[in-house]
Protein backbone atom coordinates (compact mmCIF):
# COMPACT_ATOMS: atom_id res chain seq x y z
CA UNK A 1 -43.00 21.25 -40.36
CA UNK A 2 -39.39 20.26 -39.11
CA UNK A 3 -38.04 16.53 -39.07
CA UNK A 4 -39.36 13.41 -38.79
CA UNK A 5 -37.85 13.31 -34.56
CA UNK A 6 -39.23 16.48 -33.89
CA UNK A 7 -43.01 15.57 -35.21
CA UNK A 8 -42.32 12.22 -33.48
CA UNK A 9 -41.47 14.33 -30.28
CA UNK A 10 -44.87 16.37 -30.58
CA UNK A 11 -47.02 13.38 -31.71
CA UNK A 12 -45.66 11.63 -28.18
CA UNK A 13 -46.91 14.43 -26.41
CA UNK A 14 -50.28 14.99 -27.77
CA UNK A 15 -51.93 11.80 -29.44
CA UNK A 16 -52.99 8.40 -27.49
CA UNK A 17 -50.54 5.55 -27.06
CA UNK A 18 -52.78 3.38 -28.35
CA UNK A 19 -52.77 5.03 -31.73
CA UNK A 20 -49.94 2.79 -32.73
CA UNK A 21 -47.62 3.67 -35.68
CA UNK A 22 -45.55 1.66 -38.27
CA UNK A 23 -43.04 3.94 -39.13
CA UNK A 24 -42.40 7.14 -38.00
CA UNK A 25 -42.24 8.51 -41.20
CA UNK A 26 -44.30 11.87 -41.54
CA UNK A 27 -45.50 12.57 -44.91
CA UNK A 28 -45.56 15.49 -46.97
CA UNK A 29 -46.48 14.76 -50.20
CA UNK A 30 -47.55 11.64 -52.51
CA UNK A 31 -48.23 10.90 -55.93
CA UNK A 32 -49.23 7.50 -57.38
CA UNK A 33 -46.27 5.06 -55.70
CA UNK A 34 -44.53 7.61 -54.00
CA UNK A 35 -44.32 9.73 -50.77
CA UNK A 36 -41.86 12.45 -49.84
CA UNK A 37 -41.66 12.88 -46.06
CA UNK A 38 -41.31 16.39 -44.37
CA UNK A 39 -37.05 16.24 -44.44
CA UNK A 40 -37.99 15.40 -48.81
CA UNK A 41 -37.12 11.80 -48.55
CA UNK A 42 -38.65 9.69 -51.25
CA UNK A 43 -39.89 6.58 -50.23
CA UNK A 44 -41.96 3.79 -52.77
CA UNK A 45 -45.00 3.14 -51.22
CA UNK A 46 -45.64 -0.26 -50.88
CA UNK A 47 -48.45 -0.24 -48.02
CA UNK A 48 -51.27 2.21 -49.95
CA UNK A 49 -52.47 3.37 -46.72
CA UNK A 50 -53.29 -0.62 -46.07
CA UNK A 51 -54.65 -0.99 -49.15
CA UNK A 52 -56.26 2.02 -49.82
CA UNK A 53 -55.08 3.71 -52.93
CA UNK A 54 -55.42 0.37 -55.42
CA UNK A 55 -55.91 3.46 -57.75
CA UNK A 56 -52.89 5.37 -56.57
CA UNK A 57 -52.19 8.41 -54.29
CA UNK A 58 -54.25 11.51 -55.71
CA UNK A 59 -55.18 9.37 -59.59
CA UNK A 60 -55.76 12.66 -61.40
CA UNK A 61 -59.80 11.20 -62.10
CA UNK A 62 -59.96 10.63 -58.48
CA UNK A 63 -58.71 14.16 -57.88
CA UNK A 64 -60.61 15.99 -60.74
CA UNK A 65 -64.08 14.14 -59.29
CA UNK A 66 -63.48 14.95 -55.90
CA UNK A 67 -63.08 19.08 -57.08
CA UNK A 68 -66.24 19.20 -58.79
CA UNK A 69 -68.13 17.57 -56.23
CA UNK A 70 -66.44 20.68 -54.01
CA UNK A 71 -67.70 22.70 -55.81
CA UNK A 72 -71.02 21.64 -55.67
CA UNK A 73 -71.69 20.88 -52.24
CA UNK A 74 -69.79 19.08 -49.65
CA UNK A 75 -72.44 17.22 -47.05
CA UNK A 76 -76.07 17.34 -46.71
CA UNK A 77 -76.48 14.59 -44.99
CA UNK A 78 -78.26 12.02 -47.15
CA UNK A 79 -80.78 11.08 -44.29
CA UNK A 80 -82.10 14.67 -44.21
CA UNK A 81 -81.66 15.86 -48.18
CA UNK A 82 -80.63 13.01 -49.95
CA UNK A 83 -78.17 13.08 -53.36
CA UNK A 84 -78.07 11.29 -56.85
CA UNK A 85 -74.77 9.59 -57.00
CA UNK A 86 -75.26 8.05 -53.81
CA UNK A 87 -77.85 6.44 -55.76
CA UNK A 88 -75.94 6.16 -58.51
CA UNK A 89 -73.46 4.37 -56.88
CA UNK A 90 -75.60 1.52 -55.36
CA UNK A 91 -76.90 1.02 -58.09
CA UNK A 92 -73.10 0.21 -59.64
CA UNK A 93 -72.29 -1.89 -56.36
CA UNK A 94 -75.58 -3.92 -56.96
CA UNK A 95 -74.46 -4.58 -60.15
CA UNK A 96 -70.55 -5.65 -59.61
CA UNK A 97 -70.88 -7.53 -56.29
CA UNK A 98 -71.18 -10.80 -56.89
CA UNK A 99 -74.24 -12.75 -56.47
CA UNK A 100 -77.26 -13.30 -59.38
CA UNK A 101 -80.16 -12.00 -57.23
CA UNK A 102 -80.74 -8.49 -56.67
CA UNK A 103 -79.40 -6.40 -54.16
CA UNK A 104 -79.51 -3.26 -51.71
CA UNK A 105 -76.75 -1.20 -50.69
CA UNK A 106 -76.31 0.89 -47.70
CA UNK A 107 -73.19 3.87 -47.28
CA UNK A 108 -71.14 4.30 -43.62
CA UNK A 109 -67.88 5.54 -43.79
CA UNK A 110 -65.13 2.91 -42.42
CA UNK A 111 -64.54 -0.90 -42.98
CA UNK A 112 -65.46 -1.39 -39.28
CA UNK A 113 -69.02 -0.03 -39.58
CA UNK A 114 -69.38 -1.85 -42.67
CA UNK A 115 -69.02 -4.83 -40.52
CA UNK A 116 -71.22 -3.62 -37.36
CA UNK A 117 -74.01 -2.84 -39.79
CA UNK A 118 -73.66 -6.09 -41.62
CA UNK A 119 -74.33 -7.81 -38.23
CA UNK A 120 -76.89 -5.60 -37.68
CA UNK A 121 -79.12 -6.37 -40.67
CA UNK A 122 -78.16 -10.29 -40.66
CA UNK A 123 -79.85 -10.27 -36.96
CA UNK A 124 -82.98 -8.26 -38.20
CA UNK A 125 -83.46 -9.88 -41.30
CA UNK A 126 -83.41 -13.41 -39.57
CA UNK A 127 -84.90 -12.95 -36.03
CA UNK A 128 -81.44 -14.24 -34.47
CA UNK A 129 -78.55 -13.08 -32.33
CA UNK A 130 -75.36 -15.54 -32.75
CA UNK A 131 -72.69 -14.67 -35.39
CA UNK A 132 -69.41 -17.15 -36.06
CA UNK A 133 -66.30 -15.95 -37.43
CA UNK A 134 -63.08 -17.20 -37.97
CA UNK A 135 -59.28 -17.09 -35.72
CA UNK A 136 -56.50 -14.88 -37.57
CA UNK A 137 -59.87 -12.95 -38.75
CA UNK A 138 -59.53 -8.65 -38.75
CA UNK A 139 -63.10 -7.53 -38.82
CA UNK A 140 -62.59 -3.80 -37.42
CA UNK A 141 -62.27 -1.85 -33.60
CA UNK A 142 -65.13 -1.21 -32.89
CA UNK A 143 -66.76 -3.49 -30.07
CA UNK A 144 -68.81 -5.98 -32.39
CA UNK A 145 -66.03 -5.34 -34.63
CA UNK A 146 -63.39 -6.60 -31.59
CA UNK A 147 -65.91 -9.45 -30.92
CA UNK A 148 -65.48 -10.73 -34.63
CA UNK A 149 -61.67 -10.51 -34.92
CA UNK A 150 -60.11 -13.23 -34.36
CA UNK A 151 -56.95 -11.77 -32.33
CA UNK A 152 -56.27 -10.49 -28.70
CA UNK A 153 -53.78 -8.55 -29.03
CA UNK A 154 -53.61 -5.62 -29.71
CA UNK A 155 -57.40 -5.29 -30.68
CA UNK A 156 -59.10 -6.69 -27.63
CA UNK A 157 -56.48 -6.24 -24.82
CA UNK A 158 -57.47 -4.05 -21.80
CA UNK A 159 -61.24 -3.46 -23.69
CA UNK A 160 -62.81 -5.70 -21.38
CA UNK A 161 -66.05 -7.37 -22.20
CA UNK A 162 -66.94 -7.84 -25.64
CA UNK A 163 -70.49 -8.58 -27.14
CA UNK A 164 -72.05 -11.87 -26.80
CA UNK A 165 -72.90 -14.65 -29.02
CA UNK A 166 -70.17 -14.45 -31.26
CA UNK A 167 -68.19 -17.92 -31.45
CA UNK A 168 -65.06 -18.41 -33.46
CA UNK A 169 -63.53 -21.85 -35.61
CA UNK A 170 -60.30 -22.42 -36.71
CA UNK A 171 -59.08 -20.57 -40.41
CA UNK A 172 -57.62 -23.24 -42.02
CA UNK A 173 -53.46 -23.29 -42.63
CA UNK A 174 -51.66 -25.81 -44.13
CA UNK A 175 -49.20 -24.61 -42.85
CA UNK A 176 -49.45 -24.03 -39.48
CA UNK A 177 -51.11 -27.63 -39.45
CA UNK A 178 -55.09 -26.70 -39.85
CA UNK A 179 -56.55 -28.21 -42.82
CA UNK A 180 -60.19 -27.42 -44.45
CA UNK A 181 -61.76 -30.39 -42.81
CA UNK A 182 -60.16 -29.69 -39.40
CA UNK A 183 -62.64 -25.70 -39.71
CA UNK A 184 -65.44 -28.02 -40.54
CA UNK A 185 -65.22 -30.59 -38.26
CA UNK A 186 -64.98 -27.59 -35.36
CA UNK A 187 -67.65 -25.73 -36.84
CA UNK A 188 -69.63 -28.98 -36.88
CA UNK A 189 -68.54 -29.50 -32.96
CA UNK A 190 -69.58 -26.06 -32.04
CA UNK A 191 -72.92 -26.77 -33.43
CA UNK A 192 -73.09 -29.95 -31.11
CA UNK A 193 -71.66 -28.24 -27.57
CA UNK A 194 -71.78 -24.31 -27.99
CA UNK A 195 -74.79 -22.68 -30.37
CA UNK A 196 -78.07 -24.35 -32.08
CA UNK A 197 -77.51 -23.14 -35.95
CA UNK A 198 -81.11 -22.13 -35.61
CA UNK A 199 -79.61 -19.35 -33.46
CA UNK A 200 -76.97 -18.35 -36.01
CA UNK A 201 -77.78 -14.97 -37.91
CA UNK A 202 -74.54 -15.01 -39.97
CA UNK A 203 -71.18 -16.06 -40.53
CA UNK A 204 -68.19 -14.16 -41.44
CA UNK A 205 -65.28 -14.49 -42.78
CA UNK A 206 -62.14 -12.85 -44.87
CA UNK A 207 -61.50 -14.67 -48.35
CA UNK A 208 -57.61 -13.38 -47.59
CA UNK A 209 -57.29 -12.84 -44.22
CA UNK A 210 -55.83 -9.11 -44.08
CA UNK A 211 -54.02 -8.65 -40.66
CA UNK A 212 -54.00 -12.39 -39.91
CA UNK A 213 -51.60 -12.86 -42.60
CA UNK A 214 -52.88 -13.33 -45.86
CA UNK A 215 -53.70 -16.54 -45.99
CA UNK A 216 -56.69 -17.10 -48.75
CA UNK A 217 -60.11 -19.05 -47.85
CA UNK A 218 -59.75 -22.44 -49.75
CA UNK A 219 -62.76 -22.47 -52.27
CA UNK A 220 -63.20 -26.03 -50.28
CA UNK A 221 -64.56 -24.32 -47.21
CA UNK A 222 -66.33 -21.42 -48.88
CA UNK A 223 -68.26 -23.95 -51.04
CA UNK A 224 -69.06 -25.79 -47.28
CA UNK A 225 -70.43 -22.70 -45.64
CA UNK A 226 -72.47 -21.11 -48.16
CA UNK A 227 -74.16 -25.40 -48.12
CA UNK A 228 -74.41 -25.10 -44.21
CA UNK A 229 -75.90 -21.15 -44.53
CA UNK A 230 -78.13 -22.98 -47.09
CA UNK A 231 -79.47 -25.74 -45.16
CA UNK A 232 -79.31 -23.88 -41.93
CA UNK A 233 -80.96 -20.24 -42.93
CA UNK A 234 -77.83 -18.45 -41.92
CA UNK A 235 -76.46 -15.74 -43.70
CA UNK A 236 -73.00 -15.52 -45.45
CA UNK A 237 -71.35 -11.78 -44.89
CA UNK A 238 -68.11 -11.81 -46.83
CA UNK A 239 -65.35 -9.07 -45.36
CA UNK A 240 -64.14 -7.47 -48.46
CA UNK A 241 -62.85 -4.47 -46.95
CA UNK A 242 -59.44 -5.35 -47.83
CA UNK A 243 -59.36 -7.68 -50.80
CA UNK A 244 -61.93 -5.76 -52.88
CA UNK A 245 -61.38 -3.35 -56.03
CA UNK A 246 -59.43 -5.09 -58.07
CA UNK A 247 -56.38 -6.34 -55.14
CA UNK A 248 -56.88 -9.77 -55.51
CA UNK A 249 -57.54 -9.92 -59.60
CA UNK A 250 -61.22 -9.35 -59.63
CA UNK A 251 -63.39 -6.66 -58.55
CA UNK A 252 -64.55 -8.80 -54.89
CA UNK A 253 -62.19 -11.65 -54.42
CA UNK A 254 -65.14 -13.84 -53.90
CA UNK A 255 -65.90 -13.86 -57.82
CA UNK A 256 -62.68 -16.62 -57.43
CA UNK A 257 -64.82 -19.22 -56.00
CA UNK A 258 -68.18 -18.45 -57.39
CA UNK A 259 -69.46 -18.69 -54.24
CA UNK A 260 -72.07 -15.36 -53.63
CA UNK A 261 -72.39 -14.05 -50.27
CA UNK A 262 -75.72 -12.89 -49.10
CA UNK A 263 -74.04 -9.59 -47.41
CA UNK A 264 -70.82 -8.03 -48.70
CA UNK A 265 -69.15 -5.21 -46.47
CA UNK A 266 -66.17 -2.95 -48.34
CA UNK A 267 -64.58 -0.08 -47.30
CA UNK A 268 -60.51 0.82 -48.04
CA UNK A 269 -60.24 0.87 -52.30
CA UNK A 270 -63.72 1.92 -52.35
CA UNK A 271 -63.01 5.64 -52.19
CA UNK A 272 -59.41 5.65 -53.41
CA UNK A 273 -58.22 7.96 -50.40
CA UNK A 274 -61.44 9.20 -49.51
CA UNK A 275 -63.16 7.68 -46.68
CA UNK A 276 -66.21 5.12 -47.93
CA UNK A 277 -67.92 1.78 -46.54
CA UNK A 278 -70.84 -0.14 -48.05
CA UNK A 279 -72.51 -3.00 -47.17
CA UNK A 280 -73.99 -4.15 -50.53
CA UNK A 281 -76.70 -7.47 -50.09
CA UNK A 282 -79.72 -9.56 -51.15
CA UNK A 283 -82.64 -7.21 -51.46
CA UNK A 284 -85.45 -8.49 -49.20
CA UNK A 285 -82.22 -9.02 -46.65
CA UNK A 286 -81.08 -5.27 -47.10
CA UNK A 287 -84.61 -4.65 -46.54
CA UNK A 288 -85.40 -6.03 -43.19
CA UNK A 289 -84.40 -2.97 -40.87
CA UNK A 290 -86.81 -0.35 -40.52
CA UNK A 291 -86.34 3.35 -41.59
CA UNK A 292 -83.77 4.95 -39.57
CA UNK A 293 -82.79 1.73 -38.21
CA UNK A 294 -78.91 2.34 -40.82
CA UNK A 295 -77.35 5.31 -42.02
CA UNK A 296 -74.88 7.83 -40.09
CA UNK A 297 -74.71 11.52 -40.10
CA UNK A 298 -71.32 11.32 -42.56
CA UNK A 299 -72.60 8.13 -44.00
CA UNK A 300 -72.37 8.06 -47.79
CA UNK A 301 -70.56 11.36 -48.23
CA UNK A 302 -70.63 12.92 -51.39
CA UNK A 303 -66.85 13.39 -51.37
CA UNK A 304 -66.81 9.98 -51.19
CA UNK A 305 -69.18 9.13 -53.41
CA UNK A 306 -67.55 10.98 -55.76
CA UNK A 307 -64.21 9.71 -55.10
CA UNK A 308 -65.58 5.90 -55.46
CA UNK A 309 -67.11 6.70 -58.91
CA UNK A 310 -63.91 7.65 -60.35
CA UNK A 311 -62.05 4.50 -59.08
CA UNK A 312 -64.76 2.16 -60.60
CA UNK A 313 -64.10 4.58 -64.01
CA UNK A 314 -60.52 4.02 -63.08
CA UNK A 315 -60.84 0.08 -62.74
CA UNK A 316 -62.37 -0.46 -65.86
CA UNK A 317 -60.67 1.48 -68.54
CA UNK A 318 -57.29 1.15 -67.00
CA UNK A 319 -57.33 -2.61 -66.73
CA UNK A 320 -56.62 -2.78 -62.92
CA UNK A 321 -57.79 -6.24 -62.66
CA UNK A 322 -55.45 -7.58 -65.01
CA UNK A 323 -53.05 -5.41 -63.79
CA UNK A 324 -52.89 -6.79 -60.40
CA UNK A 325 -52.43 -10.32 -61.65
CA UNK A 326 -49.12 -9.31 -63.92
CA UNK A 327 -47.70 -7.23 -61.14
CA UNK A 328 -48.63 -10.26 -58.61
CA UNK A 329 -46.86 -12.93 -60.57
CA UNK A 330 -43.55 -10.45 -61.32
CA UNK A 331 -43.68 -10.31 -57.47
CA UNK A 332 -44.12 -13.95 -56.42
CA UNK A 333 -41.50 -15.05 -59.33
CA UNK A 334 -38.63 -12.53 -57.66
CA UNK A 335 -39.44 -13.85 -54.29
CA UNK A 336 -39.39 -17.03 -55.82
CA UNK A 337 -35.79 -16.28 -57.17
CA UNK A 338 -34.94 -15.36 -53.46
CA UNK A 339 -36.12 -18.59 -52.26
CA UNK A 340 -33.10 -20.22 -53.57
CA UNK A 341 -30.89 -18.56 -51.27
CA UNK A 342 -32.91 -17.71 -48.16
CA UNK A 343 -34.10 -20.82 -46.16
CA UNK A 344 -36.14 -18.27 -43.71
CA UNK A 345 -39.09 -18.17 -46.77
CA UNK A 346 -41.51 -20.67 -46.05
CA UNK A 347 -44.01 -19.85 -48.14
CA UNK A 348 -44.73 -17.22 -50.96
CA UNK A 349 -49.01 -16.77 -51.44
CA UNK A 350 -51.50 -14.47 -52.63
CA UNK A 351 -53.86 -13.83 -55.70
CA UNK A 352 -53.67 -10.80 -57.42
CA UNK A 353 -51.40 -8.79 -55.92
CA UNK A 354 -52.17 -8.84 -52.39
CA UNK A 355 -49.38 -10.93 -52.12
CA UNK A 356 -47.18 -11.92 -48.92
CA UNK A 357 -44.00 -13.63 -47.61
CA UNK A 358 -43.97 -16.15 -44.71
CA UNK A 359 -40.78 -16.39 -42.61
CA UNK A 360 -39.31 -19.42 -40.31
CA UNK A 361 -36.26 -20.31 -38.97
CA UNK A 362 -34.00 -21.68 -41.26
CA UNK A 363 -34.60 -25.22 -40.19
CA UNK A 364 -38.26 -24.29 -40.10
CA UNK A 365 -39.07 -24.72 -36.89
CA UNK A 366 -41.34 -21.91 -35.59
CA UNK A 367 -41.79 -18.68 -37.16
CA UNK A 368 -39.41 -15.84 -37.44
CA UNK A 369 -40.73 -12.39 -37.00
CA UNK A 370 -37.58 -11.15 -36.09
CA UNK A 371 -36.41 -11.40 -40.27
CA UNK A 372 -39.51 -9.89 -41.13
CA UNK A 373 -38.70 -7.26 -38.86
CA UNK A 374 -35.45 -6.86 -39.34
CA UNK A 375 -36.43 -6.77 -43.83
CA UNK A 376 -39.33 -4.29 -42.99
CA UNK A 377 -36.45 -1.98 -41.19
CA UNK A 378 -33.87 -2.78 -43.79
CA UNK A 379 -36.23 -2.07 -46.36
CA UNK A 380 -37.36 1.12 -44.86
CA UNK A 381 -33.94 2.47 -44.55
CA UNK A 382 -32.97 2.21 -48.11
CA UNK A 383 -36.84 4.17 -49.28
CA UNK A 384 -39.15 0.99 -49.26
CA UNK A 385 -42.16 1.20 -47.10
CA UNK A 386 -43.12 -1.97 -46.20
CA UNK A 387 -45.85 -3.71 -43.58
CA UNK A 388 -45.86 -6.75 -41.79
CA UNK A 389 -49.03 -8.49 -40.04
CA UNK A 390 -49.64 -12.66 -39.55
CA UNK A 391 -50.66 -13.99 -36.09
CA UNK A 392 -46.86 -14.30 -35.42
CA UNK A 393 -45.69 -11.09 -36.86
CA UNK A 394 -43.16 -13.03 -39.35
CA UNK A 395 -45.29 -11.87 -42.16
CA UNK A 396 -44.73 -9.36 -45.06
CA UNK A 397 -47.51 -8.29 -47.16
CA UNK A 398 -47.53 -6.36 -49.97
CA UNK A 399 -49.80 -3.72 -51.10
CA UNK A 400 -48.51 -1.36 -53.65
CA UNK A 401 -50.81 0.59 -55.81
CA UNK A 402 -51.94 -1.24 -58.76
CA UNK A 403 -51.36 1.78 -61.16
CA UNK A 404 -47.54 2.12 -59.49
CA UNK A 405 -44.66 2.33 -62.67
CA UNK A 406 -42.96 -0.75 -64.19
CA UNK A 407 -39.56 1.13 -63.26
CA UNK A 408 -40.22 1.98 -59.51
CA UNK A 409 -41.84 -1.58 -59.52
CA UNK A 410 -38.35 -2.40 -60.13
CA UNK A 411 -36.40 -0.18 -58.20
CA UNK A 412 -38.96 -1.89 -55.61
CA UNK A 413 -37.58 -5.07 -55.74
CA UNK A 414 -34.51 -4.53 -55.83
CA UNK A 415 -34.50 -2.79 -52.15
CA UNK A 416 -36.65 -5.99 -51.43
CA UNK A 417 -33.99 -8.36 -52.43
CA UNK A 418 -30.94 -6.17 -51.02
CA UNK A 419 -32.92 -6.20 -47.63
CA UNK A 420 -33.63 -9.42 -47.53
CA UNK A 421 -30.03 -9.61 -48.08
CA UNK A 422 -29.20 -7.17 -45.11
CA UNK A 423 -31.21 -8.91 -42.79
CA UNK A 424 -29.27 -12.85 -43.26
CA UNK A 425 -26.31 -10.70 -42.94
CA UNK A 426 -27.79 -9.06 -39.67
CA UNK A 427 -29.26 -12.18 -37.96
CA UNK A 428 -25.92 -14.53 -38.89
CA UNK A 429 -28.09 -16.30 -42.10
């Protein structure tokens, strides 16, 4: 396979620019925490293929469920001769998403279509077009996908157009100055001057905002939109692509704020490595399309099916939940410890463990996405893969595997702190 340069070279030559890369580190091999690149470098993963592997690269039930289903059969298509665990399986989701009223679930394969068919059974269950989502938002790349993010660039830039009658309201910050009841009062202005709530299907929103930069819904405005989707007969679609299976301390992050959504999509954790989307929802909702009307050709595959069994096995009996919350609070307390000496952290956040670190200036004046540059880089070069993200880029999250070793945990923070370290001495701190 040769060194990382000379794949670099060949993946320059022959894959689109705008298949952007964070590192340019080519992998070989992984195993729970851990990837060896092509040249045998170890690195501690602490980006799970954005939240992927919650359950670890290749968890030996993951690996062992994925085999036999291999050696069964590998794709049928479920629209033409249809299989039991996809059953199966919705009939688990039904049960764990949150929400006492029963539900439907339908199978696609990425977070984006999760979203796209979200919208699309929102607008046929309620006879309306408009959707409202929320700035800093990541809802996928697809075009209604595009439409609902809450970002230009990179997602929308040079894609012209995108699809109508989607409208957008402030996420609320602290702070970057926008509090709960400044998103209310503009959702209650764009009601007035932009779109009749009559003519709302849905509205969506992140309860962490994933790329935007993991700021968490307050239960405050959660609480207000599921009273306005009430009074108004819109429908709530919650965006747990990235915060579900177990990340955030519960199965769905929404089970925080007991507040039920009427459509949840998830994608990422589902499948532990394996790609798997769902859009899980009230029944006579789920219901409203016609035959044919969802689905996809790899929609549901039984790869992935299988795959998403094991990590709900996996959840369970290893404790992941709790997990998440120990390894969350070890994380937050070190970063805490860091504080003391490094004015450039603003702010440390995050339930579970899908945790992140805010950087300013030291005075704290505007953000600093240079230091979280310079730490991701730092970081990287002493084995530590790290990711960044926040509408200013001066955001690290953190996304480790929730099964990863109390000892690499360690070792883990320890390149954290001796980066953070490196970059004060780089940028004159």
């Amino acid at each position: 396979m040769g060194t990382n340069a000379a794949v670099q070279e060949r993946k320059t030559n022959s894959i689109a620019r705008g298949v952007g890369m964070m590192t340019q580190v080519y992998a070989d091999r992984a195993e729970n925490a851990e990837v060896w690149d092509v040249e045998g470098n170890r690195y501690i993963d602490f980006a799970a293929g954005i939240a992927v592997v919650n359950t670890g690269h290749r968890h030996p039930r993951v690996i062992d469920a994925v085999k036999a289903q291999l050696d069964r059969f590998t794709h049928t298509c479920h629209q033409v001769v249809p299989y039991e665990n996809y059953v199966g399986l919705a009939e688990r989701l039904n049960d764990s998403v949150p929400g006492d009223f029963e539900k439907k679930t339908v199978f696609v394969t990425t977070g984006a279509e999760a979203t796209e068919n979200a919208v699309k059974i929102a607008r046929a269950a309620t006879g309306r077009s408009a959707v409202i989502a929320f700035t800093g938002g990541f809802h996928g790349r697809t075009f209604m996908g595009m439409a609902l993010t809450g970002k230009v660039v990179p997602y929308k830039k040079g894609f012209g157009a995108m699809p109508g009658d989607v409208f957008h309201v402030p996420f609320p910050v602290e702070l970057h100055g926008i509090s709960v009841g400044d998103s209310i009062a503009a959702l209650d202005k764009l009601f007035r001057a932009d779109v009749d709530p009559a003519r709302v299907a849905a509205i969506a929103i992140e309860p962490v905002q994933g790329e935007g930069g993991f700021y968490e819904a307050p239960k405050e405005l959660l609480v207000h939109l599921r009273k306005i989707c009430d009074e108004h007969g819109i429908l709530l679609i919650a965006d747990e692509v990235q915060t579900g299976f177990a990340r955030t301390g519960k199965v769905f992050c929404m089970e925080h704020h007991d507040v039920a959504a009427d459509l949840t999509c998830m994608a990422k954790g589902l499948g532990g490595g394996f790609p798997i989307a769902a859009v899980t929802g009230r029944a006579d909702v789920m219901d409203a399309a016609d035959p044919g009307g969802l689905g996809g050709t790899y929609g549901g595959s039984p790869i992935g099916i299988a795959a998403a069994h094991a990590v709900l096995d996996v959840i369970e009996d290893e404790g992941l939940c709790e997990r998440a919350n120990q390894l969350g609070a070890r994380l937050k307390q070190r970063l805490a410890a860091m504080r003391e000496t490094t004015p450039e952290i603003t702010d440390i956040r995050g339930p579970g463990f899908m945790n992140a670190v805010e950087f300013n200036l030291p005075d704290g004046s505007a953000p600093h996405p240079g230091f979280a540059n310079a730490v991701k880089a730092h970081a990287l070069e002493r084995g530590l893969i790290l990711l960044t993200c926040g509408v200013h880029g001066n955001v690290i999250r953190f996304l480790a595997p929730l099964t990863i070793q109390d000892d690499i945990f360690n070792e883990a923070l320890d390149i954290l702190e001796a980066s953070v370290g490196d970059a004060r001495a780089e940028l004159g701190g």
